[in-house]
Structures are given as C-alpha cells and as structure tokens.
PDB file of N, CA and C in Angstrom:
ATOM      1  N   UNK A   1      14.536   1.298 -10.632  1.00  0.00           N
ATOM      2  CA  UNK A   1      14.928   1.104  -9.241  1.00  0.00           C
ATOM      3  C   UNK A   1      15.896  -0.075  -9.188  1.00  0.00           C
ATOM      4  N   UNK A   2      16.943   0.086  -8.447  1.00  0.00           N
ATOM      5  CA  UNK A   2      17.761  -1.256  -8.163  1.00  0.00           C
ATOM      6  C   UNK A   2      18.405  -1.414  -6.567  1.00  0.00           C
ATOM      7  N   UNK A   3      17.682  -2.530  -6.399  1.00  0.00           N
ATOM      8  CA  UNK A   3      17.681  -2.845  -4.992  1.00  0.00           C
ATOM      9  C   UNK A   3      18.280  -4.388  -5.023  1.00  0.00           C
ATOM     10  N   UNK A   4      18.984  -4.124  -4.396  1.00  0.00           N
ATOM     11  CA  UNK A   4      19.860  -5.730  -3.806  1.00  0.00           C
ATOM     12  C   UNK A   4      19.781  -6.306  -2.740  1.00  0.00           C
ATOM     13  N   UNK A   5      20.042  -7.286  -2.085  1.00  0.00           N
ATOM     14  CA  UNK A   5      19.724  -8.161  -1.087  1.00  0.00           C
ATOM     15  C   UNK A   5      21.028  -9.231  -0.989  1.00  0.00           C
ATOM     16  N   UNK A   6      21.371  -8.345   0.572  1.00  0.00           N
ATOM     17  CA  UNK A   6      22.967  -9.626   0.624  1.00  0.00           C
ATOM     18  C   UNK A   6      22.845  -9.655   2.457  1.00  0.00           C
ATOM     19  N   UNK A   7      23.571 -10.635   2.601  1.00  0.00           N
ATOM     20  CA  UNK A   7      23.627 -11.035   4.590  1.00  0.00           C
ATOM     21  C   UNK A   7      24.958  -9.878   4.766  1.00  0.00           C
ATOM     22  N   UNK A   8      24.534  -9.790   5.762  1.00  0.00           N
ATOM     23  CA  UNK A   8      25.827  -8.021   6.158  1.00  0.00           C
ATOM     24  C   UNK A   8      26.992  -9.101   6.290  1.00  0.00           C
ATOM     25  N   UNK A   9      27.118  -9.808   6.644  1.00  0.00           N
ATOM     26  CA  UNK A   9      27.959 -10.417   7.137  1.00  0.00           C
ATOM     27  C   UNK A   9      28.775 -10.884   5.500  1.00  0.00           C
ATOM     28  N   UNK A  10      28.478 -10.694   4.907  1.00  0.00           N
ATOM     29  CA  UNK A  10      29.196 -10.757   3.269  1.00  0.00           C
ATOM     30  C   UNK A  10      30.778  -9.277   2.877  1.00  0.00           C
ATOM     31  N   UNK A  11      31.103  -9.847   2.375  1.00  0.00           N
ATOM     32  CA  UNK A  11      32.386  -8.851   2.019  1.00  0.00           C
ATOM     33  C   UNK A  11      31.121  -7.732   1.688  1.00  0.00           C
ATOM     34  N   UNK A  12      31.745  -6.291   1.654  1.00  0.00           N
ATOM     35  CA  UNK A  12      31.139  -5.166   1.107  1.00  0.00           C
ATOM     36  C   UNK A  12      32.146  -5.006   0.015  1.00  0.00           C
ATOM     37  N   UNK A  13      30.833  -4.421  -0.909  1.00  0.00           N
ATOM     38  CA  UNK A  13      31.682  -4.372  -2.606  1.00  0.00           C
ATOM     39  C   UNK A  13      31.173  -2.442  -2.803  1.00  0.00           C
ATOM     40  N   UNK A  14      31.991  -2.343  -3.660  1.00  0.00           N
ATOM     41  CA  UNK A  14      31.653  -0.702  -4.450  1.00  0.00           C
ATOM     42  C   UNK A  14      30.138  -0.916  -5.136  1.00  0.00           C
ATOM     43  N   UNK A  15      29.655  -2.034  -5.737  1.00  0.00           N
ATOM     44  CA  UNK A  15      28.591  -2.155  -6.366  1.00  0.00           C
ATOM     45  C   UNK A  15      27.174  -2.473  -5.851  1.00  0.00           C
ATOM     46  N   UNK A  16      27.788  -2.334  -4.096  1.00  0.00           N
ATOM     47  CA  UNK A  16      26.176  -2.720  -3.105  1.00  0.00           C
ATOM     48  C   UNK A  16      25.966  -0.695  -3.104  1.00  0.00           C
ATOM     49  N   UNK A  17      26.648  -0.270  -3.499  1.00  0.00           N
ATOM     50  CA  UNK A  17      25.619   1.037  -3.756  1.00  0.00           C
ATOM     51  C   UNK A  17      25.389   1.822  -2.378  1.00  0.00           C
ATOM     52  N   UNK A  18      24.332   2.369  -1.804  1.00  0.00           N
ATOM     53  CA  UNK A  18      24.545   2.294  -0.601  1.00  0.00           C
ATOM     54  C   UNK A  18      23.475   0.867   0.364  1.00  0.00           C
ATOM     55  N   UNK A  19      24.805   0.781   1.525  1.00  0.00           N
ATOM     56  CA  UNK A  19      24.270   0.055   2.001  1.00  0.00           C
ATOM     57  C   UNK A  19      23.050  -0.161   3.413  1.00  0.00           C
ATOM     58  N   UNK A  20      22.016  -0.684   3.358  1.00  0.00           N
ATOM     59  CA  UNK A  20      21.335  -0.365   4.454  1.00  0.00           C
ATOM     60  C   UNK A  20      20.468  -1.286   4.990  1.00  0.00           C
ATOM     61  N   UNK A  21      20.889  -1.909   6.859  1.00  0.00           N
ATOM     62  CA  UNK A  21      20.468  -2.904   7.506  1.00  0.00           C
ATOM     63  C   UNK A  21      19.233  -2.489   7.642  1.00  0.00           C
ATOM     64  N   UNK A  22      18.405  -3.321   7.565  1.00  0.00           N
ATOM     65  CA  UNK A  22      16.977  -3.888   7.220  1.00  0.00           C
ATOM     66  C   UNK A  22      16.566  -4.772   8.563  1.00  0.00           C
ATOM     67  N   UNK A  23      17.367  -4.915   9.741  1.00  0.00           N
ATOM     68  CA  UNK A  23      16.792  -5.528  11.025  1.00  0.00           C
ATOM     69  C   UNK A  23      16.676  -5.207  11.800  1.00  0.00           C
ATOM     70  N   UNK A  24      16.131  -4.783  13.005  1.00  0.00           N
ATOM     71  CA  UNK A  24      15.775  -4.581  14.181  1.00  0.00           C
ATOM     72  C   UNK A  24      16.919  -4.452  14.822  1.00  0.00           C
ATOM     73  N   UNK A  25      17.479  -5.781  15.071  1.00  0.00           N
ATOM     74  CA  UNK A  25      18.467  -5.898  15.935  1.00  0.00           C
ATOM     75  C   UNK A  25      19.868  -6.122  15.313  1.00  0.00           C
ATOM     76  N   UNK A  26      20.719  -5.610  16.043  1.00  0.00           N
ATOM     77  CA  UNK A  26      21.962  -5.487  15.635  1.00  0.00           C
ATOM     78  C   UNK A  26      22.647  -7.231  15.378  1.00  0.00           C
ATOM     79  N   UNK A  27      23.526  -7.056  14.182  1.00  0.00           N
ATOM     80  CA  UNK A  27      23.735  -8.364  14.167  1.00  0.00           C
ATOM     81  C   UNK A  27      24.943  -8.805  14.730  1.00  0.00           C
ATOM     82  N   UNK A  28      24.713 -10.053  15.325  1.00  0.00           N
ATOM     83  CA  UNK A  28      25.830 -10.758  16.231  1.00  0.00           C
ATOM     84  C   UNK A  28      27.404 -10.505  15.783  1.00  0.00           C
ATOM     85  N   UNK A  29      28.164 -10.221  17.453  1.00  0.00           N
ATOM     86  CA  UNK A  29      29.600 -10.551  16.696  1.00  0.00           C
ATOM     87  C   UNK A  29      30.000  -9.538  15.203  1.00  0.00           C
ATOM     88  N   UNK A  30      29.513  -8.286  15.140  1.00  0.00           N
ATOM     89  CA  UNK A  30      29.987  -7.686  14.028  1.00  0.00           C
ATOM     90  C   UNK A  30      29.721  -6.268  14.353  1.00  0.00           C
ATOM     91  N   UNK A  31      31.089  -5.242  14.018  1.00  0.00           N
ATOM     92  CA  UNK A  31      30.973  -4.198  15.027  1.00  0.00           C
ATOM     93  C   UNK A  31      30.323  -3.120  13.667  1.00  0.00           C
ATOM     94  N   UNK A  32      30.075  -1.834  14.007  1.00  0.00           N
ATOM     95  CA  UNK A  32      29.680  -1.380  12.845  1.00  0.00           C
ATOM     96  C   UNK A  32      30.447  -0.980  12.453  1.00  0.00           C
ATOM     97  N   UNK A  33      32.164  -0.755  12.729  1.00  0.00           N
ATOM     98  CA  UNK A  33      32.832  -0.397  11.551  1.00  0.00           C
ATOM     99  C   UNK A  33      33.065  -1.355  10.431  1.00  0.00           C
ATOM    100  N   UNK A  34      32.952  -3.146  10.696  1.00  0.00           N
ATOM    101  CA  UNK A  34      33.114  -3.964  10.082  1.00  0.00           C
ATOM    102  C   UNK A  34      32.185  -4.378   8.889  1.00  0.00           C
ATOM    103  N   UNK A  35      30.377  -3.997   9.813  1.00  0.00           N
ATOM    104  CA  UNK A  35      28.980  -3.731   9.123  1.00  0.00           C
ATOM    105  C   UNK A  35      29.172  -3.006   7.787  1.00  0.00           C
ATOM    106  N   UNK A  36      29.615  -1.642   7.629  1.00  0.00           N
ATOM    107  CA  UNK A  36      29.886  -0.529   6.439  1.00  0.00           C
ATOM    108  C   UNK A  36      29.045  -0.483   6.216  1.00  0.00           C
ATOM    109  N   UNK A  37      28.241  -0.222   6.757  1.00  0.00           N
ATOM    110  CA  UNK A  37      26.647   0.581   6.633  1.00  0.00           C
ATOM    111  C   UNK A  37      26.324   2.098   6.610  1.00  0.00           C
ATOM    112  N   UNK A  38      25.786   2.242   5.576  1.00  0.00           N
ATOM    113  CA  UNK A  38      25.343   4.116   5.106  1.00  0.00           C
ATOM    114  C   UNK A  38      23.956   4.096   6.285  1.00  0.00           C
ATOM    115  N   UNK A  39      23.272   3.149   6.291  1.00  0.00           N
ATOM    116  CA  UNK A  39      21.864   3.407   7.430  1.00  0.00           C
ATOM    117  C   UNK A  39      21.339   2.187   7.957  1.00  0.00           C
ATOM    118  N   UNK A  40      20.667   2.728   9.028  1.00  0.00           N
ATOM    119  CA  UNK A  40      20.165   1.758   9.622  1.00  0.00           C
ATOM    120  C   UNK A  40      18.749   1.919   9.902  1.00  0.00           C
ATOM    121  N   UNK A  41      17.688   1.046   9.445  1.00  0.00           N
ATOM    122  CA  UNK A  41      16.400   1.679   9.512  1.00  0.00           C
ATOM    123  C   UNK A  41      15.905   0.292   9.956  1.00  0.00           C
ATOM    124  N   UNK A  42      15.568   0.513  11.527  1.00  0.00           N
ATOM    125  CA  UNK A  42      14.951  -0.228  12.405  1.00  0.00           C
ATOM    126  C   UNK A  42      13.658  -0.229  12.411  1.00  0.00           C
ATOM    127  N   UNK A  43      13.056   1.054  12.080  1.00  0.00           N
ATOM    128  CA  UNK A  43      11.550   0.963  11.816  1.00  0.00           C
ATOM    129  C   UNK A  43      10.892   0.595  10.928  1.00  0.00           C
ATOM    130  N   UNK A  44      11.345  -0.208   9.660  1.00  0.00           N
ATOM    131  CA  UNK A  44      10.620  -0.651   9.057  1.00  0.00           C
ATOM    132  C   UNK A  44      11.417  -1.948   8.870  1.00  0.00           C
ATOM    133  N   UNK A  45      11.702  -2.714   9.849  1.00  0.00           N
ATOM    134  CA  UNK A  45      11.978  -4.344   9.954  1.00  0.00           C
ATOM    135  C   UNK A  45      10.658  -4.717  10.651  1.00  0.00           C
ATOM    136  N   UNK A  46      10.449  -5.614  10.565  1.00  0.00           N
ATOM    137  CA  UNK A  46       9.322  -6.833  10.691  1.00  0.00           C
ATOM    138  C   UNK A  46       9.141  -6.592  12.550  1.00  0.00           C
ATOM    139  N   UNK A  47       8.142  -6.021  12.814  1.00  0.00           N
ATOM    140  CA  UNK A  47       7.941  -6.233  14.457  1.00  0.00           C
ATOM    141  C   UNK A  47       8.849  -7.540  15.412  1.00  0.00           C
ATOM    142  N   UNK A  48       9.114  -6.763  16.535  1.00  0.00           N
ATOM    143  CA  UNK A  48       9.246  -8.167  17.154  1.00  0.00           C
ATOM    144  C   UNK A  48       8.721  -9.488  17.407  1.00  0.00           C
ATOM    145  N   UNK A  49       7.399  -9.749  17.663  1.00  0.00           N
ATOM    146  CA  UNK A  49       6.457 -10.334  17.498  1.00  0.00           C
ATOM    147  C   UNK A  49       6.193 -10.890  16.024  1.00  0.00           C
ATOM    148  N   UNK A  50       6.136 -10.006  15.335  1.00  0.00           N
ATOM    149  CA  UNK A  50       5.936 -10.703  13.650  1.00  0.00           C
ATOM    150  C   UNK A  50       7.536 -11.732  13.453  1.00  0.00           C
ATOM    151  N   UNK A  51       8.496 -11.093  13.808  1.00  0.00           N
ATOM    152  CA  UNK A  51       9.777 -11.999  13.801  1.00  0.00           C
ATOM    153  C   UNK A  51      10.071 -12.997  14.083  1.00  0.00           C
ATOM    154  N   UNK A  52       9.172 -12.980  15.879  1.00  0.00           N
ATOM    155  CA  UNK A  52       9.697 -14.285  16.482  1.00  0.00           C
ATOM    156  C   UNK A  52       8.352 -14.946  16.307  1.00  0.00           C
ATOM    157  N   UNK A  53       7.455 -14.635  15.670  1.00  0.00           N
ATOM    158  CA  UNK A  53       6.413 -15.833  15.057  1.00  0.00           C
ATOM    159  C   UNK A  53       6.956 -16.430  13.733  1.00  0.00           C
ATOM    160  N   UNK A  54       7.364 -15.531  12.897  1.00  0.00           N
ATOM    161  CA  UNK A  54       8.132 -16.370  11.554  1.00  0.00           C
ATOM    162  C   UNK A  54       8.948 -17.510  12.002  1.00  0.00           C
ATOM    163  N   UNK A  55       9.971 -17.186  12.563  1.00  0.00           N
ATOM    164  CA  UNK A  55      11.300 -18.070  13.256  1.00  0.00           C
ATOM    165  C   UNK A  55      12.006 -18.723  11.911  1.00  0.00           C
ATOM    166  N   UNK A  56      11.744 -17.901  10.774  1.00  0.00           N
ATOM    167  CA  UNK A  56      12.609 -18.079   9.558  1.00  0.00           C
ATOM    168  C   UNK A  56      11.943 -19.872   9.199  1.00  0.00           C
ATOM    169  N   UNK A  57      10.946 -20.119   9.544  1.00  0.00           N
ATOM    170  CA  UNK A  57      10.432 -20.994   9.094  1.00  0.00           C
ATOM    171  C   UNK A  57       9.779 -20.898   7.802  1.00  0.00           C
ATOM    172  N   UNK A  58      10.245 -21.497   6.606  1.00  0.00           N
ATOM    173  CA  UNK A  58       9.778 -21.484   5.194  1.00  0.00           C
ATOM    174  C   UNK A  58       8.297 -21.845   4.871  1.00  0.00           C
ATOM    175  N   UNK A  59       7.727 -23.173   6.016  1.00  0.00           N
ATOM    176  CA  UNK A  59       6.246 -23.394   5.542  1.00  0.00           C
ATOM    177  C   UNK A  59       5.409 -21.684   5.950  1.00  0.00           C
ATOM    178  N   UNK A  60       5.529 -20.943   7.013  1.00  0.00           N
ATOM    179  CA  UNK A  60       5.256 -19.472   7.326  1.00  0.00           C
ATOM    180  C   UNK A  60       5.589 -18.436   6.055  1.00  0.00           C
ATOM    181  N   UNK A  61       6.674 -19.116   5.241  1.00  0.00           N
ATOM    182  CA  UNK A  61       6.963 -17.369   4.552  1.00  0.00           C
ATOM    183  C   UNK A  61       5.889 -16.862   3.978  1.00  0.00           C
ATOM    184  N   UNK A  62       4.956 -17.520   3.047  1.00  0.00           N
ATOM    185  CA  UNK A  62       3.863 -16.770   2.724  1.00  0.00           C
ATOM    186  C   UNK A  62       3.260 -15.932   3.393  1.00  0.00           C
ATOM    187  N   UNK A  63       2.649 -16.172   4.268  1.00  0.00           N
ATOM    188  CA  UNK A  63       1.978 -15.367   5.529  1.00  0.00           C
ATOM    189  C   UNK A  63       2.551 -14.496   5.813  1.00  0.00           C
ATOM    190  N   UNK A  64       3.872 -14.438   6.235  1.00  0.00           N
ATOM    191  CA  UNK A  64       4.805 -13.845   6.852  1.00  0.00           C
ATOM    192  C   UNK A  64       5.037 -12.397   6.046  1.00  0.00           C
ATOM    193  N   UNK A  65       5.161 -12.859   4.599  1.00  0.00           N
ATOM    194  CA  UNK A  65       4.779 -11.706   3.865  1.00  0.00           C
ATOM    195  C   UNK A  65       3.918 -10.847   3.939  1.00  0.00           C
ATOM    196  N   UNK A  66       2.526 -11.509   4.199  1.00  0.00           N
ATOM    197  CA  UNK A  66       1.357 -10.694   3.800  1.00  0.00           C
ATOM    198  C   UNK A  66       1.696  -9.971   5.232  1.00  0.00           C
ATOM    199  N   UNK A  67       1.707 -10.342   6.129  1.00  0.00           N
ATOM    200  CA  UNK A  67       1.831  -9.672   7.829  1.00  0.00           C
ATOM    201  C   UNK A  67       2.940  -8.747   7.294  1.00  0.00           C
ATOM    202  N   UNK A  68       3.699  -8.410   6.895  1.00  0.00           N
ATOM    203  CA  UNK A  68       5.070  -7.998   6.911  1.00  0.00           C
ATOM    204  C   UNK A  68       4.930  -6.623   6.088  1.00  0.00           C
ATOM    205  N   UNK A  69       3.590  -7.299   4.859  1.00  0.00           N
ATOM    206  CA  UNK A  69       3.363  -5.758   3.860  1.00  0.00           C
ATOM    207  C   UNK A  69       2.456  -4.671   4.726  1.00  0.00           C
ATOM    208  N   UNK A  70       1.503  -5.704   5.052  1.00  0.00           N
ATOM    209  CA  UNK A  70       0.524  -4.941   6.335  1.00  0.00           C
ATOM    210  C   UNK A  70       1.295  -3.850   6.974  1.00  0.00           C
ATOM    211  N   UNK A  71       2.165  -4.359   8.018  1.00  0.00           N
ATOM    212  CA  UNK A  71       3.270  -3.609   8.998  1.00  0.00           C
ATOM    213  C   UNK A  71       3.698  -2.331   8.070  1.00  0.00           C
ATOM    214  N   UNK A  72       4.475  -2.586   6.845  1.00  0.00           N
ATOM    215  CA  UNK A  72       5.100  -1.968   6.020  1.00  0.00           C
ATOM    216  C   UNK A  72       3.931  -0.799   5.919  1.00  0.00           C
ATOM    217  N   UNK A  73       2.717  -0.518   5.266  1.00  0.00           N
ATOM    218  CA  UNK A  73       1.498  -0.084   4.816  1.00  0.00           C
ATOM    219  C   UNK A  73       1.754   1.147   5.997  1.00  0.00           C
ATOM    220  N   UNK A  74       2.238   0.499   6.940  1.00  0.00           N
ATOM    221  CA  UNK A  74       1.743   1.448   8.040  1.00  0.00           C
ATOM    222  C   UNK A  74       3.112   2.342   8.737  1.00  0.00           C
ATOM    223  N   UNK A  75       4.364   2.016   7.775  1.00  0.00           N
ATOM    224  CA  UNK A  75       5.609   3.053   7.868  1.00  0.00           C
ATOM    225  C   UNK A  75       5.676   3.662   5.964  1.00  0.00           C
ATOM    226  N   UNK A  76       4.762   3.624   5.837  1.00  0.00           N
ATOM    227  CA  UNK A  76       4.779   4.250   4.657  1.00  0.00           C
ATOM    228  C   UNK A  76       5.861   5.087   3.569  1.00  0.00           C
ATOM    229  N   UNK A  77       5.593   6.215   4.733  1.00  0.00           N
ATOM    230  CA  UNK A  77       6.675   7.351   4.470  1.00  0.00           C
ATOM    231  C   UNK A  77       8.182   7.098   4.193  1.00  0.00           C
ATOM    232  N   UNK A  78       8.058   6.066   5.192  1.00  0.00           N
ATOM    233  CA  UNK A  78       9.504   5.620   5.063  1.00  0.00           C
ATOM    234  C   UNK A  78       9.929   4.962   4.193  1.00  0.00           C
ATOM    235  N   UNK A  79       9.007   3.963   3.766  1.00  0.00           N
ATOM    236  CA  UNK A  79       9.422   3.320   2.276  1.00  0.00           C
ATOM    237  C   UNK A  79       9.269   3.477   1.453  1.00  0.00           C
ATOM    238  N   UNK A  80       8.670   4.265   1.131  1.00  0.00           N
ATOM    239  CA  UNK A  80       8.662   5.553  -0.446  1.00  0.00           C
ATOM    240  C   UNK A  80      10.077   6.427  -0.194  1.00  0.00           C
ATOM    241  N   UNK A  81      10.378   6.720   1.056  1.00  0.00           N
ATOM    242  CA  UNK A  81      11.785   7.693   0.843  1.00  0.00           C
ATOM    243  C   UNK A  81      13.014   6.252   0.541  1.00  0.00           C
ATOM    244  N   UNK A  82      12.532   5.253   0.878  1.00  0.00           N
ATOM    245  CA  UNK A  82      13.351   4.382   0.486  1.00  0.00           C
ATOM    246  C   UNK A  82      13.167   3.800  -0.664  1.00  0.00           C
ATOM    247  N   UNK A  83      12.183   3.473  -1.251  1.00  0.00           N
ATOM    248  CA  UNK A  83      12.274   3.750  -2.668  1.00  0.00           C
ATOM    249  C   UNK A  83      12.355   4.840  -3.927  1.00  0.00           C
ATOM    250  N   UNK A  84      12.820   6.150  -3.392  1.00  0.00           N
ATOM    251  CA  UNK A  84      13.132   7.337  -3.740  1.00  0.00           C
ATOM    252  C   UNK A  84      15.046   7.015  -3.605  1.00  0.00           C
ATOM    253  N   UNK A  85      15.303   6.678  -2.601  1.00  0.00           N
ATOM    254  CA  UNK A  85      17.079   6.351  -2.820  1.00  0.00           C
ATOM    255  C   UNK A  85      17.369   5.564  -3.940  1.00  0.00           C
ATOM    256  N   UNK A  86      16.453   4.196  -3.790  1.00  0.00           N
ATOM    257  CA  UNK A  86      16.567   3.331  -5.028  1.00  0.00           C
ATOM    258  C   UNK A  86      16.550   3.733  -6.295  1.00  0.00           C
ATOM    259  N   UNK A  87      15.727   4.798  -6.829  1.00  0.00           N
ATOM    260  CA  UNK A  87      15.458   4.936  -7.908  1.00  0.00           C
ATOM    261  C   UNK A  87      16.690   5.999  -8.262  1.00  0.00           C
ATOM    262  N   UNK A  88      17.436   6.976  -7.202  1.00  0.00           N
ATOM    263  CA  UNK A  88      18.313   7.435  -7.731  1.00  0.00           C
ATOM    264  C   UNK A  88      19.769   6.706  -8.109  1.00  0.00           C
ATOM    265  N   UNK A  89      20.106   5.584  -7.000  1.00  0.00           N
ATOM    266  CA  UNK A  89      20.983   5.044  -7.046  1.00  0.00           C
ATOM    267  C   UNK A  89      20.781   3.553  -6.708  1.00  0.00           C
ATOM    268  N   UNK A  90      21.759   2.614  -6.755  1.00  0.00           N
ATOM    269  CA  UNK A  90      21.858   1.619  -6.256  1.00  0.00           C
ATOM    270  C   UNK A  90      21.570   0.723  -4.923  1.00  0.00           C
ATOM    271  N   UNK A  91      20.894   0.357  -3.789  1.00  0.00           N
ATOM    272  CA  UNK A  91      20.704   0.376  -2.382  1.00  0.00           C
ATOM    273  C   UNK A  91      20.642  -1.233  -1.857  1.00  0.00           C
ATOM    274  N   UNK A  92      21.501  -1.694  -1.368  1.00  0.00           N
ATOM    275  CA  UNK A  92      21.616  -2.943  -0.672  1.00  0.00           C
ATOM    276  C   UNK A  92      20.980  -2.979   0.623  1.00  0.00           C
ATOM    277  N   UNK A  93      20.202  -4.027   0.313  1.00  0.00           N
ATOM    278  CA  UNK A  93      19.397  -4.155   1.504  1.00  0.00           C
ATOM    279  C   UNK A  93      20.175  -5.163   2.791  1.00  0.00           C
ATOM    280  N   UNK A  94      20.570  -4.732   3.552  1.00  0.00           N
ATOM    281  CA  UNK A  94      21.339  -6.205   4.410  1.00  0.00           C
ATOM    282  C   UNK A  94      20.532  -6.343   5.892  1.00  0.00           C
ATOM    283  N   UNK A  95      20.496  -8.076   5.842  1.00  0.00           N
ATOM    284  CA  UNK A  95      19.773  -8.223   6.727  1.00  0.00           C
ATOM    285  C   UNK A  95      21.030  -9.866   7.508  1.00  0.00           C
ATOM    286  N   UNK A  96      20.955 -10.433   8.515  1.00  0.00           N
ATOM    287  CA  UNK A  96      21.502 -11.168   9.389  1.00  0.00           C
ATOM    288  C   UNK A  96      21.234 -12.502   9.592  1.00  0.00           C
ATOM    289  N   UNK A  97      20.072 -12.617   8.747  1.00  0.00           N
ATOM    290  CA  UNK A  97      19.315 -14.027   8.611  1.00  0.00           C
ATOM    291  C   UNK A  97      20.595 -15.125   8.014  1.00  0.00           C
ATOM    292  N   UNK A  98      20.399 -16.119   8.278  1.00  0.00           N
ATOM    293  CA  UNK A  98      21.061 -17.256   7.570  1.00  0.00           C
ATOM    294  C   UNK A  98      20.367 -17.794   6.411  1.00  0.00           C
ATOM    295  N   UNK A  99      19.105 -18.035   6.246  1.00  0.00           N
ATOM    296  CA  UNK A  99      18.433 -17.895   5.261  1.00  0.00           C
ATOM    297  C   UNK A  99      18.430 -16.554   4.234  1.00  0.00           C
ATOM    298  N   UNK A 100      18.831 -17.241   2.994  1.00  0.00           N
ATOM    299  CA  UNK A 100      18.871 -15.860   2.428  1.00  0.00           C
ATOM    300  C   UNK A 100      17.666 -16.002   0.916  1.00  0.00           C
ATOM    301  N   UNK A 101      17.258 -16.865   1.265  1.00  0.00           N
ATOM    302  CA  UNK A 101      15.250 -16.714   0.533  1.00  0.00           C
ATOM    303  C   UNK A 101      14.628 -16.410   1.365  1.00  0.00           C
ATOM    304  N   UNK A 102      14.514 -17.108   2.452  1.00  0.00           N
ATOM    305  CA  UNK A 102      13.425 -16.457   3.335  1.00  0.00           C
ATOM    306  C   UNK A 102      13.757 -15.216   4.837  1.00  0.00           C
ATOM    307  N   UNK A 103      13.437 -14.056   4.153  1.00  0.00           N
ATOM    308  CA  UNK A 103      14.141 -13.150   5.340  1.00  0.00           C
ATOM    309  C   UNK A 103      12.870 -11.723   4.809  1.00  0.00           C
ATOM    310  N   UNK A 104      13.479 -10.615   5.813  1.00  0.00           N
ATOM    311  CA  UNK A 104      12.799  -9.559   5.848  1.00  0.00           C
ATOM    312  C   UNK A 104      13.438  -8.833   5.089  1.00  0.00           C
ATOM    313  N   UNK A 105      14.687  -8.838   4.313  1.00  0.00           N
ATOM    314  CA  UNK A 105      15.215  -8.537   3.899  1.00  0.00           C
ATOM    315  C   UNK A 105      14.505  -8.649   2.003  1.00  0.00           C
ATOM    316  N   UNK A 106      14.360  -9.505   1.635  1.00  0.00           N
ATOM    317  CA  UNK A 106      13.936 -10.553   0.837  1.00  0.00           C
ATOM    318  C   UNK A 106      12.537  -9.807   0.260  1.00  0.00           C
ATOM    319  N   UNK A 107      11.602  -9.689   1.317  1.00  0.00           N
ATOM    320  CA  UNK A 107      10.357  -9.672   1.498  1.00  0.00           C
ATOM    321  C   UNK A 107      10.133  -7.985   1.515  1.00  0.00           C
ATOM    322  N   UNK A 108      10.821  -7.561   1.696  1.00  0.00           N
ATOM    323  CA  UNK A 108      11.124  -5.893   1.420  1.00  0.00           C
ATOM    324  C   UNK A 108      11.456  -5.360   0.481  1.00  0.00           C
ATOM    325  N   UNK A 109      12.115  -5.917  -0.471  1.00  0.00           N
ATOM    326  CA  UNK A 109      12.552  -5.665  -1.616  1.00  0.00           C
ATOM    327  C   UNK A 109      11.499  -6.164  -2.745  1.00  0.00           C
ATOM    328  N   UNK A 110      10.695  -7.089  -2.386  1.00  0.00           N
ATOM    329  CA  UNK A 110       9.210  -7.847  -3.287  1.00  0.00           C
ATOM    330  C   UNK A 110       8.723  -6.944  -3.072  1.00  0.00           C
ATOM    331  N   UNK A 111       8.092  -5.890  -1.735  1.00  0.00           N
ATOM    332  CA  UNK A 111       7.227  -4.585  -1.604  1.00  0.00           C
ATOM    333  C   UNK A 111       7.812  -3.783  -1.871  1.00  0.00           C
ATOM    334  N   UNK A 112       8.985  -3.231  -2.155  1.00  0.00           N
ATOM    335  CA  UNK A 112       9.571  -1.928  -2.850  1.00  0.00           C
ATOM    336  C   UNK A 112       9.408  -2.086  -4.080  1.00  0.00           C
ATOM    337  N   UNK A 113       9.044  -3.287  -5.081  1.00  0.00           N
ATOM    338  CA  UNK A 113       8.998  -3.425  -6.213  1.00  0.00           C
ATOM    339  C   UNK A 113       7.621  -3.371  -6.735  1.00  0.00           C
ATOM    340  N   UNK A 114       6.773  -3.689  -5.784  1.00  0.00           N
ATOM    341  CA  UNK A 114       5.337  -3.521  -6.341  1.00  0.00           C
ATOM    342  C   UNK A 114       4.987  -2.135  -5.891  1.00  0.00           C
ATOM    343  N   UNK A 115       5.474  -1.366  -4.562  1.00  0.00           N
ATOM    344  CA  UNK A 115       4.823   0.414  -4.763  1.00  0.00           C
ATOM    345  C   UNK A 115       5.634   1.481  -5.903  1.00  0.00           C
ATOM    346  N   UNK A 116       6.539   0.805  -6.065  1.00  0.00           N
ATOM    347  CA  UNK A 116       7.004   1.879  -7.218  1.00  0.00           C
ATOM    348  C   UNK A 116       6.666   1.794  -8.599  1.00  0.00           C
TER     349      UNK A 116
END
C-alpha cells in the first residue's frame, strides 16, 4: 500500500498518485480547479465536534487519535475501499491543516496502515 500525506495547498505532482481531500470542509481561498483533486471523501474526516475539540492542539493528538479510529471503525466500508485504491496505486491524502504532524490527515493514514 502507498499512501501519502501533503496540505492541498502544496504544488500537485504526477507522483501524489491519485489525489484525495480528507476534510470535511472545503479549504479556504482555493477553488477546486486549483485543489486537483480525483475525490473528495467527507465522510470519513474527523466529526465536527471531534475537530473542533482537537483544535490541532498537539498535547490532544493522542486522544484525538484514539476518538478518530473509533469514528473511522464506524465508516468502515469506506476505508477498506480506500485502502483497496492504495494497494492498487499510489493515493495522496490532502488535508488543510497547517500542522502537518498533527492532522486528520496524518492520523488516517496510521489507520489505513494498521487494517491492511
């Protein structure tokens, strides 16, 4: 499986594979032709509530994880077909955070690596 992790807001390269936003909400100031995004999968970003309790605060990321796999546990389907893309091809995960250790982005790609 090969899964990557970059802020959308980064140049798009031939080698992000396909690319696919990982947030809820659309990210600021960036239109989607600029985005170059193959998908957008809103349902398995981090609840609203789970989000704006993180607040990208680092002493939280632990937790934030475990809440985050929980959530995940329970779109299942969806992230096995998303780790079914991975394993055929390449798949960039992009997410909007400024933090780029601590994100949902980040934390999605640690659980795509332990169900497969």
């Amino acid at each position: 499986m090969s899964v990557r992790v970059k802020r959308i807001y980064d140049k798009p390269l031939k080698t992000d594979g396909r690319r696919v936003l990982v947030d809820r909400v659309w990210p600021r100031s960036l239109t989607k032709e600029e985005a170059h995004i193959d998908e957008w999968l809103k349902d398995i970003a981090p609840s609203s509530r789970l989000r704006k309790w993180f607040g990208h605060d680092p002493a939280r990321w632990k937790e934030f994880k475990k809440r985050y796999a929980a959530e995940l546990e329970g779109q299942r389907e969806k992230v096995e077909q998303l780790a079914q893309k991975a394993g055929k091809r390449t798949i960039t995960l992009l997410f909007g955070a400024k933090d780029v250790e601590h994100n949902n982005a980040v934390a999605l790609k640690e659980f795509l690596e332990r169900v497969a």
